[in-house]
C-alpha atoms as a PDB file:
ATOM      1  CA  UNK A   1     227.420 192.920 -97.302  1.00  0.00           C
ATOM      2  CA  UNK A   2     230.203 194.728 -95.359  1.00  0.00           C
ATOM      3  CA  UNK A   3     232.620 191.960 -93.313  1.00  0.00           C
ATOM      4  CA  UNK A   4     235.756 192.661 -91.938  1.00  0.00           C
ATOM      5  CA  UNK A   5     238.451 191.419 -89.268  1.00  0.00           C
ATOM      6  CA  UNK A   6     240.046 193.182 -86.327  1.00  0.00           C
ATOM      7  CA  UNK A   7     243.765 192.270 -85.887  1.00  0.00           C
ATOM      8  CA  UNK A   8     244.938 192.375 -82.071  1.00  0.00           C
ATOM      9  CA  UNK A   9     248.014 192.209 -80.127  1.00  0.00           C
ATOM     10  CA  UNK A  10     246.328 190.259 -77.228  1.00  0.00           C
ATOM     11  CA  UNK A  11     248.197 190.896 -73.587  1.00  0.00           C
ATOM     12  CA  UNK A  12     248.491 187.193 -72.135  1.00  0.00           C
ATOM     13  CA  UNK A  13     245.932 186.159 -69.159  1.00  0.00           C
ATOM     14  CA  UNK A  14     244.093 189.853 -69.555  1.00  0.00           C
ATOM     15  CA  UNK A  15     240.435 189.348 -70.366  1.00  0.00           C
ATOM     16  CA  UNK A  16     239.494 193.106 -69.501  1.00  0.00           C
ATOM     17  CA  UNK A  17     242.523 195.095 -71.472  1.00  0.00           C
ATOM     18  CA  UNK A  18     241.946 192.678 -74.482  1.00  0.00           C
ATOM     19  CA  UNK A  19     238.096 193.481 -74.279  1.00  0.00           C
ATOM     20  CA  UNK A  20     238.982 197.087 -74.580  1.00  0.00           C
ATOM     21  CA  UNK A  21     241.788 196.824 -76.949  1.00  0.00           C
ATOM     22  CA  UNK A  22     239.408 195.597 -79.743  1.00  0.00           C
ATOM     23  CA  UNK A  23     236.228 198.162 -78.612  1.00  0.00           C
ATOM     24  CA  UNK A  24     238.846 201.263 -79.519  1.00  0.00           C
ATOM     25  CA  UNK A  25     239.987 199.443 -82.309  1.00  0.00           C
ATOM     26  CA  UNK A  26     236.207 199.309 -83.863  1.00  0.00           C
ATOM     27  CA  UNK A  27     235.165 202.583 -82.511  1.00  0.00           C
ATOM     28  CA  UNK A  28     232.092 203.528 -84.699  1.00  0.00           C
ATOM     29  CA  UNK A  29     232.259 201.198 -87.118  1.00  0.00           C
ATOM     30  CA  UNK A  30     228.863 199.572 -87.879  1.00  0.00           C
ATOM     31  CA  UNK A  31     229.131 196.353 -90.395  1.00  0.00           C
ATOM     32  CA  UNK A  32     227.566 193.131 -91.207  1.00  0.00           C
ATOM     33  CA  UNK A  33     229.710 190.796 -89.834  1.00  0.00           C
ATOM     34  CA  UNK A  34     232.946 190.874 -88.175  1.00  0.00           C
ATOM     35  CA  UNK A  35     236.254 188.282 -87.027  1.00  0.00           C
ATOM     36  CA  UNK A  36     237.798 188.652 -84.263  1.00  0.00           C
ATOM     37  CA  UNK A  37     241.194 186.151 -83.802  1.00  0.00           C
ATOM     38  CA  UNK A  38     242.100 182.863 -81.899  1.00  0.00           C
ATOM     39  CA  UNK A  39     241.749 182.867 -78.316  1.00  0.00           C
ATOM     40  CA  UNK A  40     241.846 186.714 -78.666  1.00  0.00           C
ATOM     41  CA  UNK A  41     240.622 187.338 -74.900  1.00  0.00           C
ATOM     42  CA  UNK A  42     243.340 184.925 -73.705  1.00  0.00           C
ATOM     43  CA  UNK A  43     246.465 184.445 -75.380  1.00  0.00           C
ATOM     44  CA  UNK A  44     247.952 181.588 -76.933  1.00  0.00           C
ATOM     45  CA  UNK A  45     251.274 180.504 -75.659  1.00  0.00           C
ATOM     46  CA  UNK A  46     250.216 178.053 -72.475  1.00  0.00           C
ATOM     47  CA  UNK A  47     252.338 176.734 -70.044  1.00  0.00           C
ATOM     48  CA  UNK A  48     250.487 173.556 -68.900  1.00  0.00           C
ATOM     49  CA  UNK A  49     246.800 172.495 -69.232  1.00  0.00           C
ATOM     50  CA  UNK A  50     245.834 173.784 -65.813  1.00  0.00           C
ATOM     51  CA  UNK A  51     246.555 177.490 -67.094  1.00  0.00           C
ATOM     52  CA  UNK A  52     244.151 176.438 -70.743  1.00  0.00           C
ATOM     53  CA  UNK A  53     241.944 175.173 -67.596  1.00  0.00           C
ATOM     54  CA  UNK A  54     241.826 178.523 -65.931  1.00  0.00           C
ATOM     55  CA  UNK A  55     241.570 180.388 -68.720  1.00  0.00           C
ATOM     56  CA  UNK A  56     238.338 178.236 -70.255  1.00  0.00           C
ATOM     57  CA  UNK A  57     234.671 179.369 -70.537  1.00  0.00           C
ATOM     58  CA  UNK A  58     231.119 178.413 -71.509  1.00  0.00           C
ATOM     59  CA  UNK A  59     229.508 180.035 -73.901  1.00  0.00           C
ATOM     60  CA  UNK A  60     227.747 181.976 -71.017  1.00  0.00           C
ATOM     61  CA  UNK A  61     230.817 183.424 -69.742  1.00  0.00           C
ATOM     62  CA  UNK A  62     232.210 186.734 -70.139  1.00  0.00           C
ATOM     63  CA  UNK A  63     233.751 186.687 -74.093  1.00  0.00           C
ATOM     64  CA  UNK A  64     230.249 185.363 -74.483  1.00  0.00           C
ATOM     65  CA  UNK A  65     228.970 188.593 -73.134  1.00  0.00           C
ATOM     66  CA  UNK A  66     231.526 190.936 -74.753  1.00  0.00           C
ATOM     67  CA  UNK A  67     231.102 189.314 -78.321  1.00  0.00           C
ATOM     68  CA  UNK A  68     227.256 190.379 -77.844  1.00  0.00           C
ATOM     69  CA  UNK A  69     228.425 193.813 -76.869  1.00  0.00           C
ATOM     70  CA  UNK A  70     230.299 193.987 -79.967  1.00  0.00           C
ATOM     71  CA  UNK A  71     227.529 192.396 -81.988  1.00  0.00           C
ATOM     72  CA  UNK A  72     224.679 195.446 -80.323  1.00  0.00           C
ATOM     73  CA  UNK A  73     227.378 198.000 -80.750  1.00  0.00           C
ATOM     74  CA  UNK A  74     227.818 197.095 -84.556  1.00  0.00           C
ATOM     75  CA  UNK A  75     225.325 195.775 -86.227  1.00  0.00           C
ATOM     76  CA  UNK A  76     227.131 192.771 -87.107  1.00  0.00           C
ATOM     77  CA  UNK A  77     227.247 189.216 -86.539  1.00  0.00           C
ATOM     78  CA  UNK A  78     230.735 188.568 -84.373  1.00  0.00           C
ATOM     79  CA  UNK A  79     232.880 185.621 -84.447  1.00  0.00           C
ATOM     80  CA  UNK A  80     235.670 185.171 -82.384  1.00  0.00           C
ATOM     81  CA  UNK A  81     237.932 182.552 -80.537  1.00  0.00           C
ATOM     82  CA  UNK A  82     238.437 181.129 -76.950  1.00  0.00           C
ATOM     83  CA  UNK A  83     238.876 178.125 -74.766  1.00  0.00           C
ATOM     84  CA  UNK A  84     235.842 176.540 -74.208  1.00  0.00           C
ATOM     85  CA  UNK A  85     235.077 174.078 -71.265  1.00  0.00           C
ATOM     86  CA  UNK A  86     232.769 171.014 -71.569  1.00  0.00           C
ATOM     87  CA  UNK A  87     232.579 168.685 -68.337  1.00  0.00           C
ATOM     88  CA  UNK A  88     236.506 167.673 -68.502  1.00  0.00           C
ATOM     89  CA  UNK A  89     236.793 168.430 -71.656  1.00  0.00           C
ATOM     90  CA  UNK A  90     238.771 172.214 -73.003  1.00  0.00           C
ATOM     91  CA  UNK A  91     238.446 173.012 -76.599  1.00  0.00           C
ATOM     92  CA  UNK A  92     240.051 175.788 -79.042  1.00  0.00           C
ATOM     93  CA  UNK A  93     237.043 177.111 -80.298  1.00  0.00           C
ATOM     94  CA  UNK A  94     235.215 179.933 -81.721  1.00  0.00           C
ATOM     95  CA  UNK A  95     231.828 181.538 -81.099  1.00  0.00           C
ATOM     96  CA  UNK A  96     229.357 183.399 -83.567  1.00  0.00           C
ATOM     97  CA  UNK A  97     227.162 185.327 -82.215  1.00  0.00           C
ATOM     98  CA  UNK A  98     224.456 188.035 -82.798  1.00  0.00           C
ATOM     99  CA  UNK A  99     223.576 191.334 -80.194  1.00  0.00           C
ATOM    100  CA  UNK A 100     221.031 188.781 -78.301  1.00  0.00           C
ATOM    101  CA  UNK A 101     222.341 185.114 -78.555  1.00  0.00           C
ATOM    102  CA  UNK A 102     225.251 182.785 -78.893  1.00  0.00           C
ATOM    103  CA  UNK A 103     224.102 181.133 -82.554  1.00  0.00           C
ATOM    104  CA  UNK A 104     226.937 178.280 -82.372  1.00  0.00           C
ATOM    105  CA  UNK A 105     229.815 177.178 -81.658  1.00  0.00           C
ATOM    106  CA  UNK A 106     233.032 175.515 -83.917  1.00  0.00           C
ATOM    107  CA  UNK A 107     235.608 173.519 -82.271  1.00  0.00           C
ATOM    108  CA  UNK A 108     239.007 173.200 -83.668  1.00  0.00           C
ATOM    109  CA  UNK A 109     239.545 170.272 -85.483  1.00  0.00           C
ATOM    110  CA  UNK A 110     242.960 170.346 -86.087  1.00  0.00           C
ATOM    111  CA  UNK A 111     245.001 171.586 -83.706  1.00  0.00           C
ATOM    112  CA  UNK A 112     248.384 172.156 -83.780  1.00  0.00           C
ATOM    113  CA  UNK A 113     251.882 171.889 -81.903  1.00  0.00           C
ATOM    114  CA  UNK A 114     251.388 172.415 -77.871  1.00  0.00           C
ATOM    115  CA  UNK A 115     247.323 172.924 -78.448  1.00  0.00           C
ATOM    116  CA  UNK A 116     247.256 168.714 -78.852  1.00  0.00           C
ATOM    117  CA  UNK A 117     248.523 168.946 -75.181  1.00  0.00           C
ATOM    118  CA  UNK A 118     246.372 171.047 -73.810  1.00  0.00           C
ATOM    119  CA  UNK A 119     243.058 170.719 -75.861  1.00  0.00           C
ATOM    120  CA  UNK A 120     240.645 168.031 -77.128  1.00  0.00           C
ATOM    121  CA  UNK A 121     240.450 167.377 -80.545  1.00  0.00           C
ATOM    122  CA  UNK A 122     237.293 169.220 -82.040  1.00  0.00           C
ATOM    123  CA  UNK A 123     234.208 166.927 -82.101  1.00  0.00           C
ATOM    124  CA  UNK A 124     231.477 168.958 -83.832  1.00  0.00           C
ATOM    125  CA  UNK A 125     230.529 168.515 -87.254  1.00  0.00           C
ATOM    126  CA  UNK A 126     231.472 171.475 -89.639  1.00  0.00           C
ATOM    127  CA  UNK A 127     228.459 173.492 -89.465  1.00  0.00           C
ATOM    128  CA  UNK A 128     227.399 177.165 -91.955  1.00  0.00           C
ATOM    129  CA  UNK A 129     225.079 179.268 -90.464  1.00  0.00           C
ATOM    130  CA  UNK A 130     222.745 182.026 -92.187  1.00  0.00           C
ATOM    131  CA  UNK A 131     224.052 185.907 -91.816  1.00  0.00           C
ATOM    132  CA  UNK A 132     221.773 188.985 -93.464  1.00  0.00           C
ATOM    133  CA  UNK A 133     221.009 186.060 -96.146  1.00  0.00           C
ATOM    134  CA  UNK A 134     224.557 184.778 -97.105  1.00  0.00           C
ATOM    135  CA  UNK A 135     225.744 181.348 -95.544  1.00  0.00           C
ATOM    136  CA  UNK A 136     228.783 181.456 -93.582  1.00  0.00           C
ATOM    137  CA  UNK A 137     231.548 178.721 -92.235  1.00  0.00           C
ATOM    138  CA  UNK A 138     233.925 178.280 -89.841  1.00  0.00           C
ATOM    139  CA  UNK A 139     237.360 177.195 -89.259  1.00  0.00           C
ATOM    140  CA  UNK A 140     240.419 178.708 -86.825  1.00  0.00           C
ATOM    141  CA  UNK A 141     243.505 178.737 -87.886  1.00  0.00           C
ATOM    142  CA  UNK A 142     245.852 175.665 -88.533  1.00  0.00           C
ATOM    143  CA  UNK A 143     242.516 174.300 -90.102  1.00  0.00           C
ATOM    144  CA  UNK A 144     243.574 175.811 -93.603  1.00  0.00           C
ATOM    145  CA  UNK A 145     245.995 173.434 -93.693  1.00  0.00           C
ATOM    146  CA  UNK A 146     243.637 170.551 -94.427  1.00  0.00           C
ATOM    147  CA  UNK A 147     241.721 171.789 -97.489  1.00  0.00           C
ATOM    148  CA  UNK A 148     238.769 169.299 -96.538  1.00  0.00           C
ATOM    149  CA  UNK A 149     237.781 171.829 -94.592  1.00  0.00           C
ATOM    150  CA  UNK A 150     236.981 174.137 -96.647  1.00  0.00           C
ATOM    151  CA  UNK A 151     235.786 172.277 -99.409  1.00  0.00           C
ATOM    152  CA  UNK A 152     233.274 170.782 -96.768  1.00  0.00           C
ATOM    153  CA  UNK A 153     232.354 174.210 -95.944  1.00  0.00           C
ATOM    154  CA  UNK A 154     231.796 174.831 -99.582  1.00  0.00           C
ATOM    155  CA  UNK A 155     229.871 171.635-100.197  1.00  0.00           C
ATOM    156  CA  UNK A 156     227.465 172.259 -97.146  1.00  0.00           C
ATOM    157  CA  UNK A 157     226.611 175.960 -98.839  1.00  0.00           C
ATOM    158  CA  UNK A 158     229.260 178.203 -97.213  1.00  0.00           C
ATOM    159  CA  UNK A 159     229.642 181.597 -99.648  1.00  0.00           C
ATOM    160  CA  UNK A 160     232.045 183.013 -96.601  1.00  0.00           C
ATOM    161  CA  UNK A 161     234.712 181.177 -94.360  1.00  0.00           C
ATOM    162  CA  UNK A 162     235.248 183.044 -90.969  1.00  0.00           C
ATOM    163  CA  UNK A 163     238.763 181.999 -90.091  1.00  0.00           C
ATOM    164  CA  UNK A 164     240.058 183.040 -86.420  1.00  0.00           C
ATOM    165  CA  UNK A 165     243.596 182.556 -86.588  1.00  0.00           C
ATOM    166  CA  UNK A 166     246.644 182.922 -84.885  1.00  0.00           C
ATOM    167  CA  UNK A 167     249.073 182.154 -87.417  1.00  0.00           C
ATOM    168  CA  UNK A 168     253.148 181.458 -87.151  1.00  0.00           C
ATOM    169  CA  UNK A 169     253.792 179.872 -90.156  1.00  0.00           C
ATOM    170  CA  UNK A 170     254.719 181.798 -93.438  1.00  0.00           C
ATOM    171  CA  UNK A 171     252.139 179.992 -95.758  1.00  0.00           C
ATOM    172  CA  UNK A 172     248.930 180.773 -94.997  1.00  0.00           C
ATOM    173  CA  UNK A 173     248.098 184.155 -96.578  1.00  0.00           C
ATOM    174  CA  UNK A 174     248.873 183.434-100.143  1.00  0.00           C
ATOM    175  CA  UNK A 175     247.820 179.642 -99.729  1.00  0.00           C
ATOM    176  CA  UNK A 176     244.087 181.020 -98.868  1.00  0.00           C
ATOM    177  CA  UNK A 177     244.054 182.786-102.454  1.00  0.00           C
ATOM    178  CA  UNK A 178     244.197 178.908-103.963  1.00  0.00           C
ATOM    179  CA  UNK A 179     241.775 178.081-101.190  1.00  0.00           C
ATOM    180  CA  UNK A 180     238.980 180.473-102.149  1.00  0.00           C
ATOM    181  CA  UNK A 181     239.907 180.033-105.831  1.00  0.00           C
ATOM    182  CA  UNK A 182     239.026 176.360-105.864  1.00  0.00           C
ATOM    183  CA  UNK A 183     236.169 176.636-104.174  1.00  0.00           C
ATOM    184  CA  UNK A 184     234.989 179.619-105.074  1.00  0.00           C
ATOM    185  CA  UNK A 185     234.208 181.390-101.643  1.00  0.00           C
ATOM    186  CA  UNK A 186     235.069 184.110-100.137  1.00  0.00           C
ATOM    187  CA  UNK A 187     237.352 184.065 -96.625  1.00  0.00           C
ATOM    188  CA  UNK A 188     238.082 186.080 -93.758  1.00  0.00           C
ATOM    189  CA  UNK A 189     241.235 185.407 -92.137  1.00  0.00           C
ATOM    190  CA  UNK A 190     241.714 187.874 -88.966  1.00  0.00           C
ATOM    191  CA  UNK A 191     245.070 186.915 -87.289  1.00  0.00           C
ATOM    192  CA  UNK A 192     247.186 188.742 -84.698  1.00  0.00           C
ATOM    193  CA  UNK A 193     250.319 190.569 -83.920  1.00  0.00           C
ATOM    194  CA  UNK A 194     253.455 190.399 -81.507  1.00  0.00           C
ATOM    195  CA  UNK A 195     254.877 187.518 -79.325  1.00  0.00           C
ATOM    196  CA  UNK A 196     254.735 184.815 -76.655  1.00  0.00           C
ATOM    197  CA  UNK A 197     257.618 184.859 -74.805  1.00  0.00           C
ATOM    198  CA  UNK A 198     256.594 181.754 -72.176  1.00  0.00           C
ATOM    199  CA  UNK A 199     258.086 178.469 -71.097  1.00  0.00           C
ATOM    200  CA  UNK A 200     260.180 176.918 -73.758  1.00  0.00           C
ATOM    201  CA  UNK A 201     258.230 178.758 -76.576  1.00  0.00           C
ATOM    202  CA  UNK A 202     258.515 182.170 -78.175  1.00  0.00           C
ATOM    203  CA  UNK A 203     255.762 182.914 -80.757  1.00  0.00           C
ATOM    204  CA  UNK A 204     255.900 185.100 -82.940  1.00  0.00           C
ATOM    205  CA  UNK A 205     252.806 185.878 -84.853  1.00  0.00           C
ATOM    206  CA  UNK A 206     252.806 186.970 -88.391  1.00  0.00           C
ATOM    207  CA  UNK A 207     249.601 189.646 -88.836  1.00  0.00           C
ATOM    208  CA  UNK A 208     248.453 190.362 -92.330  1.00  0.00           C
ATOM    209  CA  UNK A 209     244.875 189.530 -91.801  1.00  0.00           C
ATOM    210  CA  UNK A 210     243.157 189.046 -95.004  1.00  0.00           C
ATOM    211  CA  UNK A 211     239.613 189.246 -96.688  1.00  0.00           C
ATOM    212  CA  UNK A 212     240.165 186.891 -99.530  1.00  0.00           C
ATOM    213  CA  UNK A 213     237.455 186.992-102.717  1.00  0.00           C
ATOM    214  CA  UNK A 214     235.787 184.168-104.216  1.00  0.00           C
ATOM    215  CA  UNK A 215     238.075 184.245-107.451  1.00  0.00           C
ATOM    216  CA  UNK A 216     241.557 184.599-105.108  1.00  0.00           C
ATOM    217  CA  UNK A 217     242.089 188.330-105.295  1.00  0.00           C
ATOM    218  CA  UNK A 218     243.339 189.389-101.779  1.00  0.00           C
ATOM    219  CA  UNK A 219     240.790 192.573-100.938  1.00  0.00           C
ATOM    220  CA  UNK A 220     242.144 193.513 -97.748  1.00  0.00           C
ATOM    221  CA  UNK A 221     245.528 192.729 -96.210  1.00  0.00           C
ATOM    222  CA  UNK A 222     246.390 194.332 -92.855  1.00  0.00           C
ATOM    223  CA  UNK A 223     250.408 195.202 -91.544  1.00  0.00           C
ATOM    224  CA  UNK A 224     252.428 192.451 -89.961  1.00  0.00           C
ATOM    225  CA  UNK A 225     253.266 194.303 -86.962  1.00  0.00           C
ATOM    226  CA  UNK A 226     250.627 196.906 -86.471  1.00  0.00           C
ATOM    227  CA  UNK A 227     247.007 196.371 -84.644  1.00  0.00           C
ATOM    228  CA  UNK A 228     244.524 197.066 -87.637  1.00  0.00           C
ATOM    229  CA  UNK A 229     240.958 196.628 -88.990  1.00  0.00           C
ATOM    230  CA  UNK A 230     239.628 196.865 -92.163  1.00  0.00           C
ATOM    231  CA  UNK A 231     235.966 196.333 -93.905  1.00  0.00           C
ATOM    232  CA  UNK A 232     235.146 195.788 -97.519  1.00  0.00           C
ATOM    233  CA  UNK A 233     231.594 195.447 -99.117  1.00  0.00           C
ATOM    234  CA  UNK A 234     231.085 192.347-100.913  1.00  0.00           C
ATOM    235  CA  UNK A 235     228.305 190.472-102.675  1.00  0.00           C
ATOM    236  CA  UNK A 236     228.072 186.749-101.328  1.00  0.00           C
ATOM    237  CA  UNK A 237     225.827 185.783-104.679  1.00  0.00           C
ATOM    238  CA  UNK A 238     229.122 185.556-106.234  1.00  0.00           C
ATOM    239  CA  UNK A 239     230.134 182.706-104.385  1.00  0.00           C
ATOM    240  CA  UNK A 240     226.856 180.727-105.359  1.00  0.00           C
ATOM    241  CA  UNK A 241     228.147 180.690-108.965  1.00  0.00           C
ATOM    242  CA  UNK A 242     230.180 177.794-108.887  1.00  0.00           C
ATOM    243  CA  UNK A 243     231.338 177.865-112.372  1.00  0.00           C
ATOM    244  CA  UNK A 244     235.074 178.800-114.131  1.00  0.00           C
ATOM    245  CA  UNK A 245     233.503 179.224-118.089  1.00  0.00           C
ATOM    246  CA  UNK A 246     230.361 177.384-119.703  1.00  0.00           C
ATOM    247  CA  UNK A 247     232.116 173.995-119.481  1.00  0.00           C
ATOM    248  CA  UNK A 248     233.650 174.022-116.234  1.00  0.00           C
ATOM    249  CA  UNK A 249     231.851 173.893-112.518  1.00  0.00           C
ATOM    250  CA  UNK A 250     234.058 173.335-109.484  1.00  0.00           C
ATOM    251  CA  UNK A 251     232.042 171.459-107.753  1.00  0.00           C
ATOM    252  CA  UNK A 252     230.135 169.542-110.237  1.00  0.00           C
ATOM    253  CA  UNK A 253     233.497 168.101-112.048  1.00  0.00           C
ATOM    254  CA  UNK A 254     234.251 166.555-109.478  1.00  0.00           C
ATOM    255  CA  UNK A 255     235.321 162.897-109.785  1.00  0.00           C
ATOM    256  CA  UNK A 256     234.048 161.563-106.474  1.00  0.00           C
ATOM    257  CA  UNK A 257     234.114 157.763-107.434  1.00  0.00           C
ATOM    258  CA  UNK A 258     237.872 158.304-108.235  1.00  0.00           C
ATOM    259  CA  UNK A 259     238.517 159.883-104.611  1.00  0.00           C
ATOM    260  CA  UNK A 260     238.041 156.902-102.306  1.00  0.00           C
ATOM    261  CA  UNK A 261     241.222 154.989-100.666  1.00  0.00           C
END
């Protein structure tokens, strides 16, 4: 199974040059499935809730419509992140879709700094859904913090985590090796590059996308600074096989009754 991530340097507010940044980026590539950042049509770095507002979608709208592009163009399943509206409700949230269809939608569950001001908390249950035969999960960025949420993933069948990210702190990259390690899945983190300059805030986004294995070995790590993709061909079986040696299974040794406040 080939699955990959393409790291962007999204322009702020520009829908159409952010479309066509990632379509040169992925010229003829064809693959199986593919992650595309956080709010990667948009921007991050908000002012106020009435620019989120403006910038907000349904899953009929047009990153809707260019993820499908992507998806027909490619071959591949496409994940990727933007502001989605839902009567007054805006959430951070990410799509996966295939060349025909929107197949879901995750919203962010824990969100982080500004994004509490300007987004509802994520109210969807964590959800995997079935790509060429392999079981895949969701979760954008700050998410990795929490490792619930992957080990939920895990529990509900997940053998890859599709992580849209757009990542300022230092820790996640080598943190997601531990991540996958423990349970035994592999990741996709696709992050992106440059800075926010707006308002009182200047992000600066760290890069080094990642395709993470099922045992912690980093496969893939993209530049800090540089747009980038990259594809590796992996077999998702290996994440079924939940066990270290032929006494110890990550999920079975689990002490469950002993976890309970």
């Amino acid at each position: 199974m080939k699955i990959g991530y393409v790291q962007t340097s999204p322009i702020f507010g520009e829908l159409t040059q952010n479309f066509e940044q990632i379509e040169k980026l992925l010229g003829k590539i064809k693959a199986d499935l593919i992650v595309l950042p956080e709010l990667f049509a948009t921007g991050y770095t908000f002012i106020s809730k009435e620019e989120a507002e403006s910038l907000a979608e349904t899953t009929d709208g047009k990153t809707a419509e260019f993820l499908m592009k992507i998806a027909k163009r490619t071959g591949a399943v496409v994940i990727g992140g933007f502001i989605e509206t839902d009567g007054n409700s805006i959430f951070n949230s990410s799509m996966i879709v295939s060349e025909s269809e929107v197949l879901g939608t995750y919203r962010k569950l824990h969100l982080y700094y500004k994004e509490k001001k300007w987004f509802s908390q994520g109210n969807k249950p964590l959800k995997v859904y079935e790509v060429r035969k392999s079981k895949v999960g969701i979760m954008i960025c700050f998410d990795w913090f929490f490792p619930e949420t992957i080990r939920r993933l895990a529990l509900l069948g997940a053998d890859i985590i599709a992580h849209p990210a757009n990542l300022v702190l230092p820790y996640c990259q080598k943190a997601m090796t531990t991540r996958c390690l423990v349970n035994r899945v592999f990741a996709v983190t696709s992050n992106r590059i440059g800075n926010e300059a707006r308002g009182e805030d200047n992000f600066i986004f760290t890069g080094g996308s990642q395709i993470t294995s099922f045992n912690g070995d980093v496969l893939s790590s993209a530049p800090k600074d540089k747009s980038h993709i990259d594809f590796v061909e992996i077999d998702f079986n290996q994440a079924r096989d939940k066990n270290l040696n032929k006494f110890n299974n990550v999920i079975e040794d689990r002490r469950t009754e002993f976890y309970s406040l």
